[in-house]
PDB file of N, CA and C in Angstrom:
ATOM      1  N   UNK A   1      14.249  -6.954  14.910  1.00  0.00           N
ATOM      2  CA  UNK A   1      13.022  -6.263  14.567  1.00  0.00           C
ATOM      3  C   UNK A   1      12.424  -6.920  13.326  1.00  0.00           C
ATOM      4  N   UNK A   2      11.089  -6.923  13.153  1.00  0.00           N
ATOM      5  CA  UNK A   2      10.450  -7.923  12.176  1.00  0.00           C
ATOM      6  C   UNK A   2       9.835  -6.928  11.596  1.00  0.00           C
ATOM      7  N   UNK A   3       9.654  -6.611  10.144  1.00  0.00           N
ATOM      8  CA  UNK A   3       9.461  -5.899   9.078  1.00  0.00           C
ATOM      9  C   UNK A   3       7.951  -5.076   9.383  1.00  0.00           C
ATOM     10  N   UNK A   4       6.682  -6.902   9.390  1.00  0.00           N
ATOM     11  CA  UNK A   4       5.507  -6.548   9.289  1.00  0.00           C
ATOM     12  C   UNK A   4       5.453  -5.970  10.695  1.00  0.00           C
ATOM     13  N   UNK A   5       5.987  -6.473  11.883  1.00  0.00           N
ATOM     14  CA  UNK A   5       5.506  -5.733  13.651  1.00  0.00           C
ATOM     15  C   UNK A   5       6.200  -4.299  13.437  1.00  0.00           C
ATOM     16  N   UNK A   6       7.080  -3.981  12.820  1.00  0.00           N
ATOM     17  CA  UNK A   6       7.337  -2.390  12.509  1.00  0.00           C
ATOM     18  C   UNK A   6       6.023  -1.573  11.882  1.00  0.00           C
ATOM     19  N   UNK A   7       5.721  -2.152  10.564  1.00  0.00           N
ATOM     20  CA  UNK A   7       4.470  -1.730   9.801  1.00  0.00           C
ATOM     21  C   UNK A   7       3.308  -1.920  10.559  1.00  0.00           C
ATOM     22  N   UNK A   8       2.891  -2.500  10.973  1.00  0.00           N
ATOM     23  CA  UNK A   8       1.819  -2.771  12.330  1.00  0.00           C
ATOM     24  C   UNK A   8       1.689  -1.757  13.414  1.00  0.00           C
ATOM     25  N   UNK A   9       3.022  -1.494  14.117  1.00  0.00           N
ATOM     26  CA  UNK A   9       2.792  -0.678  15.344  1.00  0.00           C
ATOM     27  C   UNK A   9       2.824   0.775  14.457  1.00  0.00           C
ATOM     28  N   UNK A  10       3.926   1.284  13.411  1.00  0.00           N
ATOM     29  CA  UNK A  10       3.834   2.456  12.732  1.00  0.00           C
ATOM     30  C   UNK A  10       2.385   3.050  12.240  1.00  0.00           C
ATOM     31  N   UNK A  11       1.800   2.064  11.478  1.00  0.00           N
ATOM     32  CA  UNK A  11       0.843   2.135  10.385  1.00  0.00           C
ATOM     33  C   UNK A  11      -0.289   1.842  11.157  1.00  0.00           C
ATOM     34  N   UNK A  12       0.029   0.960  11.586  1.00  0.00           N
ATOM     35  CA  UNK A  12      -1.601   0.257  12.482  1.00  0.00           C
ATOM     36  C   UNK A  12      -2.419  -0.559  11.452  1.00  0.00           C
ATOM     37  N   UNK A  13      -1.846  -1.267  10.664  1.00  0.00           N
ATOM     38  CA  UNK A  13      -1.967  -2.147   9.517  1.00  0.00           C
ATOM     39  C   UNK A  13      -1.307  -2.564   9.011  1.00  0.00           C
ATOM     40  N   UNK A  14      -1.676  -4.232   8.253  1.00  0.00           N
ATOM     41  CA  UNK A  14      -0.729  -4.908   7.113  1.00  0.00           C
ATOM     42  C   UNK A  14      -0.332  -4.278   6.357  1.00  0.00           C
ATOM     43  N   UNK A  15      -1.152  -2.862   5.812  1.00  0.00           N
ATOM     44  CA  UNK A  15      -1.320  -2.450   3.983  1.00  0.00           C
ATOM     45  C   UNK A  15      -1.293  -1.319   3.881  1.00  0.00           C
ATOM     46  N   UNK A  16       0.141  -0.199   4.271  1.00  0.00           N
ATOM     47  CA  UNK A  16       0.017   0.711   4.289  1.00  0.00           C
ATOM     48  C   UNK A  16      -0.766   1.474   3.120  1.00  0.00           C
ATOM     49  N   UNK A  17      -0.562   1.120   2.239  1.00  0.00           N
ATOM     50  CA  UNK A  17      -1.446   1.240   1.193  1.00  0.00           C
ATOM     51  C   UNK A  17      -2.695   1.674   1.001  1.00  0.00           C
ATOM     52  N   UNK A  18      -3.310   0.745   2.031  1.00  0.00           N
ATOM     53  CA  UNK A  18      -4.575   1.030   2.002  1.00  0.00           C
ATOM     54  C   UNK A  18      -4.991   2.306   2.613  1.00  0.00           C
ATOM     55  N   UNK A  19      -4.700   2.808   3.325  1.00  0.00           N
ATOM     56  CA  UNK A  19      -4.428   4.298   3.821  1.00  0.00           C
ATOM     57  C   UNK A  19      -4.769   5.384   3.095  1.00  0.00           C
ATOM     58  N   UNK A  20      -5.966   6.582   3.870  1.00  0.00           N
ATOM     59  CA  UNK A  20      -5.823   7.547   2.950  1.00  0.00           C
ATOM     60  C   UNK A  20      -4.590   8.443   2.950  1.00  0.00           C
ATOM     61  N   UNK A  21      -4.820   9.296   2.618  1.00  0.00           N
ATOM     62  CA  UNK A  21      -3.122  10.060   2.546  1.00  0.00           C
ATOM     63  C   UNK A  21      -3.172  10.884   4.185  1.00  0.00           C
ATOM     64  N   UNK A  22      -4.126  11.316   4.586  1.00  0.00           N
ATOM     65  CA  UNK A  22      -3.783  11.959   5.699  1.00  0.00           C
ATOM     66  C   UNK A  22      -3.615  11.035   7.151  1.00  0.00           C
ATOM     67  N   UNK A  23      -4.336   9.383   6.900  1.00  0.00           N
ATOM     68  CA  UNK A  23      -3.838   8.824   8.067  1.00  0.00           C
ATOM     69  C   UNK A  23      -2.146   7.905   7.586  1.00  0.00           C
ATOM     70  N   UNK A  24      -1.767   8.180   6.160  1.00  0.00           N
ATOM     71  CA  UNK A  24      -0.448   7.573   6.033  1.00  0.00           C
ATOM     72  C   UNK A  24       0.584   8.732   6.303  1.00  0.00           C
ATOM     73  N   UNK A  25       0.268   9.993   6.444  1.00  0.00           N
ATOM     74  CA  UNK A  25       1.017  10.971   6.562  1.00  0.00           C
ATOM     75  C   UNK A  25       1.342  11.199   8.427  1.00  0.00           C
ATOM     76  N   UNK A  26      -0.232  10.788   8.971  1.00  0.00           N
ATOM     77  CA  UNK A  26       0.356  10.645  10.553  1.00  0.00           C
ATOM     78  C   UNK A  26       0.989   9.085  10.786  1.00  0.00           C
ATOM     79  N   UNK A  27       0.795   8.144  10.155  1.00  0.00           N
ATOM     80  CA  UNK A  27       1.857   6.963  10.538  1.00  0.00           C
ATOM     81  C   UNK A  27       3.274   7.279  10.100  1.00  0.00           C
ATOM     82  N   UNK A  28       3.354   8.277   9.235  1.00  0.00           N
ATOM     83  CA  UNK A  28       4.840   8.643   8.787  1.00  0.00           C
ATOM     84  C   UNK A  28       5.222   9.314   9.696  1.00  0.00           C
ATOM     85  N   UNK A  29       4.841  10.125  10.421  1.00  0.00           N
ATOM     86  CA  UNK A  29       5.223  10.901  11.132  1.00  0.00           C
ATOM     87  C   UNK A  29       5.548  10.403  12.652  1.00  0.00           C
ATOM     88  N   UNK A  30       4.342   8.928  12.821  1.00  0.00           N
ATOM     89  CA  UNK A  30       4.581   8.366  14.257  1.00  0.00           C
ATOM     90  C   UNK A  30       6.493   7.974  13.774  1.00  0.00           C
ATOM     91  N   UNK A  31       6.498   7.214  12.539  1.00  0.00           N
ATOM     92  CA  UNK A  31       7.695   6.263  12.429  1.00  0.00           C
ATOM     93  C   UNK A  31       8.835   7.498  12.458  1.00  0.00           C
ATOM     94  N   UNK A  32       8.753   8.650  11.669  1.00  0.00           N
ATOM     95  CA  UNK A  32       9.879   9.971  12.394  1.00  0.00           C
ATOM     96  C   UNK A  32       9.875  10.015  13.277  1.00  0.00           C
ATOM     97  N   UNK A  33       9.188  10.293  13.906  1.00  0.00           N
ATOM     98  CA  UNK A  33       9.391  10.320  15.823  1.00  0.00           C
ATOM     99  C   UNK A  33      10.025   9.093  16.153  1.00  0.00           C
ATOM    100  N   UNK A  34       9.527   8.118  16.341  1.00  0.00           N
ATOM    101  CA  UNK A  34      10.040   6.782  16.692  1.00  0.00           C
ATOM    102  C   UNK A  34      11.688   6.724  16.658  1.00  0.00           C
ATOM    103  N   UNK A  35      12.301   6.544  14.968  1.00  0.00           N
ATOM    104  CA  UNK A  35      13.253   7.093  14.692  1.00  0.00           C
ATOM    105  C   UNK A  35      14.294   8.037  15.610  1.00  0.00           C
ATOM    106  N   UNK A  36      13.482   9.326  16.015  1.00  0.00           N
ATOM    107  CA  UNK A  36      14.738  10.671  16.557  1.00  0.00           C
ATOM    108  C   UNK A  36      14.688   9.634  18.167  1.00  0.00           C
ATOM    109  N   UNK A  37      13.389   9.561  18.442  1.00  0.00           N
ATOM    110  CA  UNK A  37      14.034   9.177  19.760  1.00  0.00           C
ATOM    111  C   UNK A  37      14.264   7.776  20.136  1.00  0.00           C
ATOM    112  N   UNK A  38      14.751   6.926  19.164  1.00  0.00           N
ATOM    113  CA  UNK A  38      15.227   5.326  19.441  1.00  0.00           C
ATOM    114  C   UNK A  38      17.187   5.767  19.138  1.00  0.00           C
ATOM    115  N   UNK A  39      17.730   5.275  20.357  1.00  0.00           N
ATOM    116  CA  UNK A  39      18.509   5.070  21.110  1.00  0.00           C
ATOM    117  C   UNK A  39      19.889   4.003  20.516  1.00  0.00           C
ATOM    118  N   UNK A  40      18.882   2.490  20.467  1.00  0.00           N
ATOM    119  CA  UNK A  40      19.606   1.468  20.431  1.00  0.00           C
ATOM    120  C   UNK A  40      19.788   1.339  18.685  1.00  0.00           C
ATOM    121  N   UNK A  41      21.591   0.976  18.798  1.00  0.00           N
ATOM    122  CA  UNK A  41      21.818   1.610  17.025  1.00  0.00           C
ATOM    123  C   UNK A  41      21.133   0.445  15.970  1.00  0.00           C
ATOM    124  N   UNK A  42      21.176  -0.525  16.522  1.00  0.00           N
ATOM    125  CA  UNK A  42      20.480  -1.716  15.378  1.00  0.00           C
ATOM    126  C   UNK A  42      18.582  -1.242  14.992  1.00  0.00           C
ATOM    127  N   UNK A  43      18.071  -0.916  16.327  1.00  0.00           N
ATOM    128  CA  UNK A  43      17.143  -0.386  16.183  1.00  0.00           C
ATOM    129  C   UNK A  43      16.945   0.751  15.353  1.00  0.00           C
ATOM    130  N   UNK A  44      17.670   1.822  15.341  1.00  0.00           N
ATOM    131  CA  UNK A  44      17.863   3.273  14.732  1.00  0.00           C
ATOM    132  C   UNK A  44      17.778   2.931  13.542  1.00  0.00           C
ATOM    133  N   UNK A  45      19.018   1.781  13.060  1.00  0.00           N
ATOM    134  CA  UNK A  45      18.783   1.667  11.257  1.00  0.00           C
ATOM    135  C   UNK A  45      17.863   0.933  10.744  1.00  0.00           C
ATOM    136  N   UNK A  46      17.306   0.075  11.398  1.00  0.00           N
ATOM    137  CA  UNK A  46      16.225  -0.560  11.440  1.00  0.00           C
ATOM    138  C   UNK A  46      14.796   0.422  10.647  1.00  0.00           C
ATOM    139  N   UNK A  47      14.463   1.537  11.801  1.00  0.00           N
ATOM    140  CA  UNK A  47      13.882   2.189  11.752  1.00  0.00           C
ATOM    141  C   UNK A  47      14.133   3.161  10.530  1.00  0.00           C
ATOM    142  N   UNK A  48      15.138   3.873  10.445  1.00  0.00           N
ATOM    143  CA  UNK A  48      15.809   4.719   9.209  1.00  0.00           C
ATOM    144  C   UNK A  48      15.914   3.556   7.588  1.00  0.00           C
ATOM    145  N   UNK A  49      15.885   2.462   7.837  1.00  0.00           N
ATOM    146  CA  UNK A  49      15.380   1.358   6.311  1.00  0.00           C
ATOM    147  C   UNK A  49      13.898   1.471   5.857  1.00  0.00           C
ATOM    148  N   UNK A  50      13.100   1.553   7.030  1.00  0.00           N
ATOM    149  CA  UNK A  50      11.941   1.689   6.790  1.00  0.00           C
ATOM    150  C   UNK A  50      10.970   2.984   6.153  1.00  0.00           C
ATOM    151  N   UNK A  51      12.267   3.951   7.229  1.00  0.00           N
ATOM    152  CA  UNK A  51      11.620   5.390   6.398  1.00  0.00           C
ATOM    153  C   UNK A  51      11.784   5.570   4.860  1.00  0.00           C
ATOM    154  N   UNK A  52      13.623   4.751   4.217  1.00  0.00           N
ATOM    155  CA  UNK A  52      13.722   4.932   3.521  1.00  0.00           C
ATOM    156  C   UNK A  52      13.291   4.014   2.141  1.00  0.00           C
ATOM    157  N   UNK A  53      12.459   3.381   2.637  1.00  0.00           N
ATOM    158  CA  UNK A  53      11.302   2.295   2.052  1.00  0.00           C
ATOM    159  C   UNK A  53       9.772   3.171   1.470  1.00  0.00           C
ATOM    160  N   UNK A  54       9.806   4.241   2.641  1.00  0.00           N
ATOM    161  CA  UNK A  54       8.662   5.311   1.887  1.00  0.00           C
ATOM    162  C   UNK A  54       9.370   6.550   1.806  1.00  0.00           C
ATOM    163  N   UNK A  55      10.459   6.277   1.379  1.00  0.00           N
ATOM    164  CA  UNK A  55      10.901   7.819   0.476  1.00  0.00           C
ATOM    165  C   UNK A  55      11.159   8.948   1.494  1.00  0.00           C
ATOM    166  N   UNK A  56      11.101   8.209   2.521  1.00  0.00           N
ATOM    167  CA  UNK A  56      11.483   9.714   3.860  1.00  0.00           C
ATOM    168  C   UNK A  56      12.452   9.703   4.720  1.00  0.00           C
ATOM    169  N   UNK A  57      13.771   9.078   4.786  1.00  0.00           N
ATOM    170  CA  UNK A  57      14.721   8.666   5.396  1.00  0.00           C
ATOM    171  C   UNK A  57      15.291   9.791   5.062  1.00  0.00           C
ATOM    172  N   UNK A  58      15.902  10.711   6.216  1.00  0.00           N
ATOM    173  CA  UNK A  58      17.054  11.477   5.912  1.00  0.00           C
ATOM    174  C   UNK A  58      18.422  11.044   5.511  1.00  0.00           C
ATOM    175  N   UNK A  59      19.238  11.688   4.934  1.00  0.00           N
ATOM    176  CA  UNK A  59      20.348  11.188   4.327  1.00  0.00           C
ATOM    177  C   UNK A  59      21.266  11.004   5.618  1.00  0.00           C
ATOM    178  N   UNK A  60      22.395  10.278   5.194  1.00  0.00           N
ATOM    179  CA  UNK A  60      23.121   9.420   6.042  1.00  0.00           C
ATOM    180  C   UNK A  60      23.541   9.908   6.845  1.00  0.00           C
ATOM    181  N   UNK A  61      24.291  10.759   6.650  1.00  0.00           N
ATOM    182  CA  UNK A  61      25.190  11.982   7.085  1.00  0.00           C
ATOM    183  C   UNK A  61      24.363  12.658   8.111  1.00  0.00           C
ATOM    184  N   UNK A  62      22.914  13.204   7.878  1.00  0.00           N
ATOM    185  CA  UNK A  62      22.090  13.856   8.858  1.00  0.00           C
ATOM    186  C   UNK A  62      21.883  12.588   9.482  1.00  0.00           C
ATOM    187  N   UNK A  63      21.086  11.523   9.521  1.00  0.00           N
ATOM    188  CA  UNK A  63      20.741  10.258  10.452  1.00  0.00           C
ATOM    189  C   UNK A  63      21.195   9.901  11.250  1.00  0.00           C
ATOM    190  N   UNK A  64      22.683   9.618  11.035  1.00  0.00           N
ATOM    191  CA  UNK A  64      23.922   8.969  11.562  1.00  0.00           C
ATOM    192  C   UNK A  64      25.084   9.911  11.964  1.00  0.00           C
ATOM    193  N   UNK A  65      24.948  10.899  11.978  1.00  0.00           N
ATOM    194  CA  UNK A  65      26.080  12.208  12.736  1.00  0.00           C
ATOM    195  C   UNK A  65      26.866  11.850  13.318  1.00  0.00           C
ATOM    196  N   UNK A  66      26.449  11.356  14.806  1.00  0.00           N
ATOM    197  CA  UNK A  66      27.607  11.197  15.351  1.00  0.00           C
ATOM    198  C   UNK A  66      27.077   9.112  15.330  1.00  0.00           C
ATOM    199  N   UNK A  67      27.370   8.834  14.389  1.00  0.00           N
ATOM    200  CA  UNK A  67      27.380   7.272  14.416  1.00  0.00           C
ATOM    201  C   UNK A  67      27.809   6.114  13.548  1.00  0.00           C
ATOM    202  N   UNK A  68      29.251   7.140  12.996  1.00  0.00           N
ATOM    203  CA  UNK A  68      30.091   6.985  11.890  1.00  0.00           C
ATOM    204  C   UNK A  68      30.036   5.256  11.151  1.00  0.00           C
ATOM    205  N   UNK A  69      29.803   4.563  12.045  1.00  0.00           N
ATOM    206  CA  UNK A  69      29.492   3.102  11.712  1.00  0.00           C
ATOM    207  C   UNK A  69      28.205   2.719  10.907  1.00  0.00           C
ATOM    208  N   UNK A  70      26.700   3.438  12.036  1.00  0.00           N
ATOM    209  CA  UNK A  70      25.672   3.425  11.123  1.00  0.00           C
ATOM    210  C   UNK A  70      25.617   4.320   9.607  1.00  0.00           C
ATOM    211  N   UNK A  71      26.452   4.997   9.879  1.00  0.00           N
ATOM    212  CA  UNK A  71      26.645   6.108   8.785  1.00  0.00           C
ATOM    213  C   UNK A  71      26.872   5.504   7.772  1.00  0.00           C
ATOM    214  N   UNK A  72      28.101   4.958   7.896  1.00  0.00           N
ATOM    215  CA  UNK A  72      28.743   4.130   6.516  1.00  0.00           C
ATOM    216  C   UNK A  72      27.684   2.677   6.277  1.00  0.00           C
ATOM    217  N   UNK A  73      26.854   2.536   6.864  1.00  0.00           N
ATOM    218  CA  UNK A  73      26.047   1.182   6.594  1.00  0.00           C
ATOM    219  C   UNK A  73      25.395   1.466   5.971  1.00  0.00           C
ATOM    220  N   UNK A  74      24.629   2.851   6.007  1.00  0.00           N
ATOM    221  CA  UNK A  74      23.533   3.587   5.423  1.00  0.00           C
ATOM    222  C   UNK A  74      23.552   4.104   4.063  1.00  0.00           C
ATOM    223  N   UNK A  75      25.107   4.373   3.616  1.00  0.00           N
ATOM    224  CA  UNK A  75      25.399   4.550   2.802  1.00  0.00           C
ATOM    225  C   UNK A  75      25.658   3.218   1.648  1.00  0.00           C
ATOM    226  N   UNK A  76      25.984   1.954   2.386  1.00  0.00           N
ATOM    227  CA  UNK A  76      26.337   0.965   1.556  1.00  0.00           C
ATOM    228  C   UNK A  76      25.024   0.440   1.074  1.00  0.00           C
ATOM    229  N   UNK A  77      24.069   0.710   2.441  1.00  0.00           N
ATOM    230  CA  UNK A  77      22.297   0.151   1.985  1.00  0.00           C
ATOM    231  C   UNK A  77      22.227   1.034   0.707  1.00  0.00           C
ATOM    232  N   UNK A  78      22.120   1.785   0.781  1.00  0.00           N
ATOM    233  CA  UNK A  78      21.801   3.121  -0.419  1.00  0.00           C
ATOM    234  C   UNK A  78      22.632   2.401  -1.801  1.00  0.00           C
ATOM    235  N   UNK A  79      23.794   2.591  -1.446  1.00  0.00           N
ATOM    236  CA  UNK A  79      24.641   2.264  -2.858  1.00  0.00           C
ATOM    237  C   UNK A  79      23.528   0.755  -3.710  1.00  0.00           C
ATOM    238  N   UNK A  80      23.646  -0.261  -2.253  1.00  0.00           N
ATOM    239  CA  UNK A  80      22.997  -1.451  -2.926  1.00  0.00           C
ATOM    240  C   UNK A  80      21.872  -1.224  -3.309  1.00  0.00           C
ATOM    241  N   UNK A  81      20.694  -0.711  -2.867  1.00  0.00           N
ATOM    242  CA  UNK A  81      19.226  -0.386  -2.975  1.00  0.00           C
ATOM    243  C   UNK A  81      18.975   0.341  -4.584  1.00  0.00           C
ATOM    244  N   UNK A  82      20.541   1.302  -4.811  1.00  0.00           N
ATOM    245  CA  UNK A  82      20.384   2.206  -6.098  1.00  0.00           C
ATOM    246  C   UNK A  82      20.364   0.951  -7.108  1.00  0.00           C
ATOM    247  N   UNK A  83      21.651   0.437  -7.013  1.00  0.00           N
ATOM    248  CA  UNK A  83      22.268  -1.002  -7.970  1.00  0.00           C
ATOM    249  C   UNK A  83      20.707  -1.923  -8.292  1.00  0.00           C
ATOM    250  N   UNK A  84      20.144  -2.265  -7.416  1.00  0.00           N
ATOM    251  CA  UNK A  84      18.745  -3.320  -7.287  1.00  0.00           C
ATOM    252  C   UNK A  84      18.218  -2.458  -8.549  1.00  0.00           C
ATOM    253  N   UNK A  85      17.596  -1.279  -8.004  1.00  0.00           N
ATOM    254  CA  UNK A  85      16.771  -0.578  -8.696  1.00  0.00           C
ATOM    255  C   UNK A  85      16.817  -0.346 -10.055  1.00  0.00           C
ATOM    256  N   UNK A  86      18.829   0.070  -9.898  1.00  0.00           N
ATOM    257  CA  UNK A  86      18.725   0.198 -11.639  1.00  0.00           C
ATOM    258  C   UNK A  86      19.120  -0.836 -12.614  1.00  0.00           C
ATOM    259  N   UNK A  87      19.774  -1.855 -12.253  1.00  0.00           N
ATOM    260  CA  UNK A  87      20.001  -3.065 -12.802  1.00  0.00           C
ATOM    261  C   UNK A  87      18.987  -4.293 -12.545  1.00  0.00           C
ATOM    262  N   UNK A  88      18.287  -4.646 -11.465  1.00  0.00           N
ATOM    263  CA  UNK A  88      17.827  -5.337 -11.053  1.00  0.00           C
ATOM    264  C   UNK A  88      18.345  -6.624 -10.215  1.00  0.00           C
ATOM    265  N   UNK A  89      18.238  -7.492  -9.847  1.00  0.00           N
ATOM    266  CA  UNK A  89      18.591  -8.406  -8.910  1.00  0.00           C
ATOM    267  C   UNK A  89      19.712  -9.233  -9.187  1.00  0.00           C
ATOM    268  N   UNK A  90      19.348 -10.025 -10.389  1.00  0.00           N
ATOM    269  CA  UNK A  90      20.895 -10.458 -10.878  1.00  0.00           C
ATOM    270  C   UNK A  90      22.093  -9.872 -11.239  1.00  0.00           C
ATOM    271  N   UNK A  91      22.057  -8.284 -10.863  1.00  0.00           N
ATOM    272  CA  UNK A  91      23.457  -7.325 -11.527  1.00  0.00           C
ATOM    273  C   UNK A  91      23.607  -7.066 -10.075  1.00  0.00           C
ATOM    274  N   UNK A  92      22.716  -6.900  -9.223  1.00  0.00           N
ATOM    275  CA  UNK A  92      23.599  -6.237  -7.781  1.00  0.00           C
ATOM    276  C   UNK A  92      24.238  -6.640  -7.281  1.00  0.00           C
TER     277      UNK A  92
END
């Protein structure tokens, strides 16, 4: 899966950004949906990185229930993503 063709089909644009709040609130909502009902697990976390790129990814544990593998991936993304954030690039 390729970052910008996720943001494209979700958003329906390069720049989510550019978005007022009520058509970024229905592309958030296409990419939740998308999410509950995608199937294939590379896809699933795929999709669940992205939510959690705009602050809306449910936590691991709810996401990944019964998918103890994506579960623990989700959690290691998280651990690393915190590390980036609070140290920055050369400490993670």
């Amino acid at each position: 899966m390729e970052l910008d063709g996720l943001i494209r089909h979700f958003f329906e644009t390069d720049d989510p950004a550019s978005l007022t709040e009520a058509e970024f609130a229905l592309a958030l909502e296409r990419l939740k949906i998308g999410f509950g009902v995608e199937r294939e697990p590379g896809r699933r976390f795929a999709l669940w990185t992205l939510l959690h790129a705009f602050d809306a990814a449910p936590l691991p544990a709810e996401a990944f229930a019964k998918e103890p593998q994506l579960k623990a991936a989700a959690e290691e993304y998280l651990t690393a993503a915190f590390r980036l954030e609070r140290f920055g690039e050369d400490d993670a």
